[in-house]
Protein backbone atom coordinates (compact mmCIF):
# COMPACT_ATOMS: atom_id res chain seq x y z
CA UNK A 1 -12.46 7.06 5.91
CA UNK A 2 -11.96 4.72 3.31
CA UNK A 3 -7.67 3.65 3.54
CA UNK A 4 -6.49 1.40 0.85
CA UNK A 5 -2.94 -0.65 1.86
CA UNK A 6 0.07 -1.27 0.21
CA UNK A 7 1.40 -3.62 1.62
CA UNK A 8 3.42 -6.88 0.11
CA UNK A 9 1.31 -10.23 -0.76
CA UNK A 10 3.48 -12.37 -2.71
CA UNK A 11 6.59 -13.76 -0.77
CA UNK A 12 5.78 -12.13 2.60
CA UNK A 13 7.27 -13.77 5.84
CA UNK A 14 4.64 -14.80 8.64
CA UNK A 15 5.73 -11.76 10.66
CA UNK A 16 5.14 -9.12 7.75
CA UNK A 17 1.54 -10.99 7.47
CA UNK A 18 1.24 -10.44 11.18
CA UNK A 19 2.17 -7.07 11.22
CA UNK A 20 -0.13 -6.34 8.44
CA UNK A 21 -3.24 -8.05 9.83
CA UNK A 22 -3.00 -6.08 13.14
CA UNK A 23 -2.19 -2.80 11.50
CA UNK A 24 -5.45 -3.51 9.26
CA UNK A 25 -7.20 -4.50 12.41
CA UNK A 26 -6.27 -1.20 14.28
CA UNK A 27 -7.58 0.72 11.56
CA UNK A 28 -11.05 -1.39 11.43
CA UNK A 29 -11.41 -0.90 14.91
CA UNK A 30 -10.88 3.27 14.70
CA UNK A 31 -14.18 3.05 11.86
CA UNK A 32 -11.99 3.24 8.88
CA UNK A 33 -12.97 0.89 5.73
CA UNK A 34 -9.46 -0.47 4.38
CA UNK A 35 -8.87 -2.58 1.04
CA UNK A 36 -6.19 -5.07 2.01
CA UNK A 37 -5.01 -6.55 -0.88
CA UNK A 38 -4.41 -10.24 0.12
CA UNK A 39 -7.77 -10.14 1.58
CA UNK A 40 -9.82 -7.96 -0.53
CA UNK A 41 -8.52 -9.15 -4.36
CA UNK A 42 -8.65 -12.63 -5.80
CA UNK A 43 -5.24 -13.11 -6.15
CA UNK A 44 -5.48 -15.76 -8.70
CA UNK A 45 -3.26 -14.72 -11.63
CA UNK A 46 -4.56 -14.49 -15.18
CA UNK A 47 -1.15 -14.68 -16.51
CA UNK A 48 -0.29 -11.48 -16.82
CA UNK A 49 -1.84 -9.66 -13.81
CA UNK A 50 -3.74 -7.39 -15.68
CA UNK A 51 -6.86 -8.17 -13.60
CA UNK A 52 -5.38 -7.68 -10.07
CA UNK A 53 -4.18 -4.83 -11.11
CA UNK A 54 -7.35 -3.40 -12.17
CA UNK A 55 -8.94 -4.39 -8.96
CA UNK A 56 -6.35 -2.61 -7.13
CA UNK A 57 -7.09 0.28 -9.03
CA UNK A 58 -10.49 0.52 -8.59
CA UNK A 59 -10.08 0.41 -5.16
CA UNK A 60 -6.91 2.78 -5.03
CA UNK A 61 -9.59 5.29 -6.78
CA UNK A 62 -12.24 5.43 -3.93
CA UNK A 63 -9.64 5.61 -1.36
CA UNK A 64 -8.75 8.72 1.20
CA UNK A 65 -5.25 7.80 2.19
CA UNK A 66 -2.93 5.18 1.00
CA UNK A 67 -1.60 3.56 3.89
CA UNK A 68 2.16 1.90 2.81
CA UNK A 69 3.76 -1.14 4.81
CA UNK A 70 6.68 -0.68 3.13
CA UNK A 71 8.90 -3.72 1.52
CA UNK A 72 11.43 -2.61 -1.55
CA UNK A 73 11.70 -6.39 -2.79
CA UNK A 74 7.99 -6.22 -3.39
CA UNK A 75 7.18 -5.05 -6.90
CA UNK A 76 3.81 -4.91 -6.37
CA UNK A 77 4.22 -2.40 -3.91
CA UNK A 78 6.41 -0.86 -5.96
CA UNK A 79 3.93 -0.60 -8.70
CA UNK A 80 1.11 0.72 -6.00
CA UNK A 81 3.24 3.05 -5.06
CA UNK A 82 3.58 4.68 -8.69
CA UNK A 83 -0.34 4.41 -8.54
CA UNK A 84 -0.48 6.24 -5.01
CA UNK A 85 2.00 8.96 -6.08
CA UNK A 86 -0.30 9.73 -8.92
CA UNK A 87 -3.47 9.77 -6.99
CA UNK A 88 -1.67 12.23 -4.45
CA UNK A 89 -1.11 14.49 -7.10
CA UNK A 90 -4.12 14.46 -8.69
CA UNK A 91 -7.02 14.32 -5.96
CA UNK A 92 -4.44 15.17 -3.13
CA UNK A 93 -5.05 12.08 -1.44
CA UNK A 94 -2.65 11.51 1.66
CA UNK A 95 -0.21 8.85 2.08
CA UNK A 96 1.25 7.63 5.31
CA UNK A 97 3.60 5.28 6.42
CA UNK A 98 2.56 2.62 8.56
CA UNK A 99 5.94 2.63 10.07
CA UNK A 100 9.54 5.09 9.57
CA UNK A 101 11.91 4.47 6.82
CA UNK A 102 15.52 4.89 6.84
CA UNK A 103 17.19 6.99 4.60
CA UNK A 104 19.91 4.83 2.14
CA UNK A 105 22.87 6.88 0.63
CA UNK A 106 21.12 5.72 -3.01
CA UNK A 107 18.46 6.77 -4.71
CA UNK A 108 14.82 4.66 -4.73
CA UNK A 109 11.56 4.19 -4.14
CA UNK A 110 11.71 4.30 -0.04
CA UNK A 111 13.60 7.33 0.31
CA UNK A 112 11.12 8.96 -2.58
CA UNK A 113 8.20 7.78 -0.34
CA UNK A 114 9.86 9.02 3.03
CA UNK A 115 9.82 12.20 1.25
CA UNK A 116 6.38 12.35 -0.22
CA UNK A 117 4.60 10.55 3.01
CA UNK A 118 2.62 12.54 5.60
CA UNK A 119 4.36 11.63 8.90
CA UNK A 120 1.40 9.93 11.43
């Protein structure tokens, strides 16, 4: 199965790298082919970002299941996650949390993907 990860790159703590690198690595080791974006993109900016982004797309496209480590402050996530909502809708392709969010008393973008996530 091919799994593509949201997961933060920019301004992640050592632990959230961690985290993501064994959750990658447990995946690997089950036979699944995962795009992890720190690992799998050049993420050397062309000023605007246009060209990560397309990568990220491409990738997104060939996918199974999008796989979400969850971080609000990230806005790339964020902006994978609009991409993941769409490509659930259109080709009905899964997306899982890697781990549970809590529900906040506000609106946003983890208690819309609590809602729209199959549950592992």
């Amino acid at each position: 199965m091919n799994v593509y990860l949201i997961c933060p790159v920019r301004n992640r703590s050592a632990e959230d790298r961690r985290f993501a690198d064994r959750y990658v690595a447990e995946l690997e080791q089950r036979g699944n082919t995962v795009h992890y974006p720190p690992r799998d993109v050049d993420q050397t900016d062309d000023g605007i970002g246009l060209k990560i982004s397309r990568a990220h797309r491409e990738a997104m496209l060939k996918c199974d299941e999008v796989h979400v480590i969850w971080d609000e402050e990230s806005k790339g996530s964020h902006f994978d996650f609009g991409m993941a909502f769409m490509l659930q809708a259109w080709k009905k392709c899964p997306i899982v949390l890697a781990f549970p969010l809590e529900e906040t008393r506000q609106k946003g973008y983890g208690n819309m993907l609590r809602v729209v996530a199959e549950r592992p």
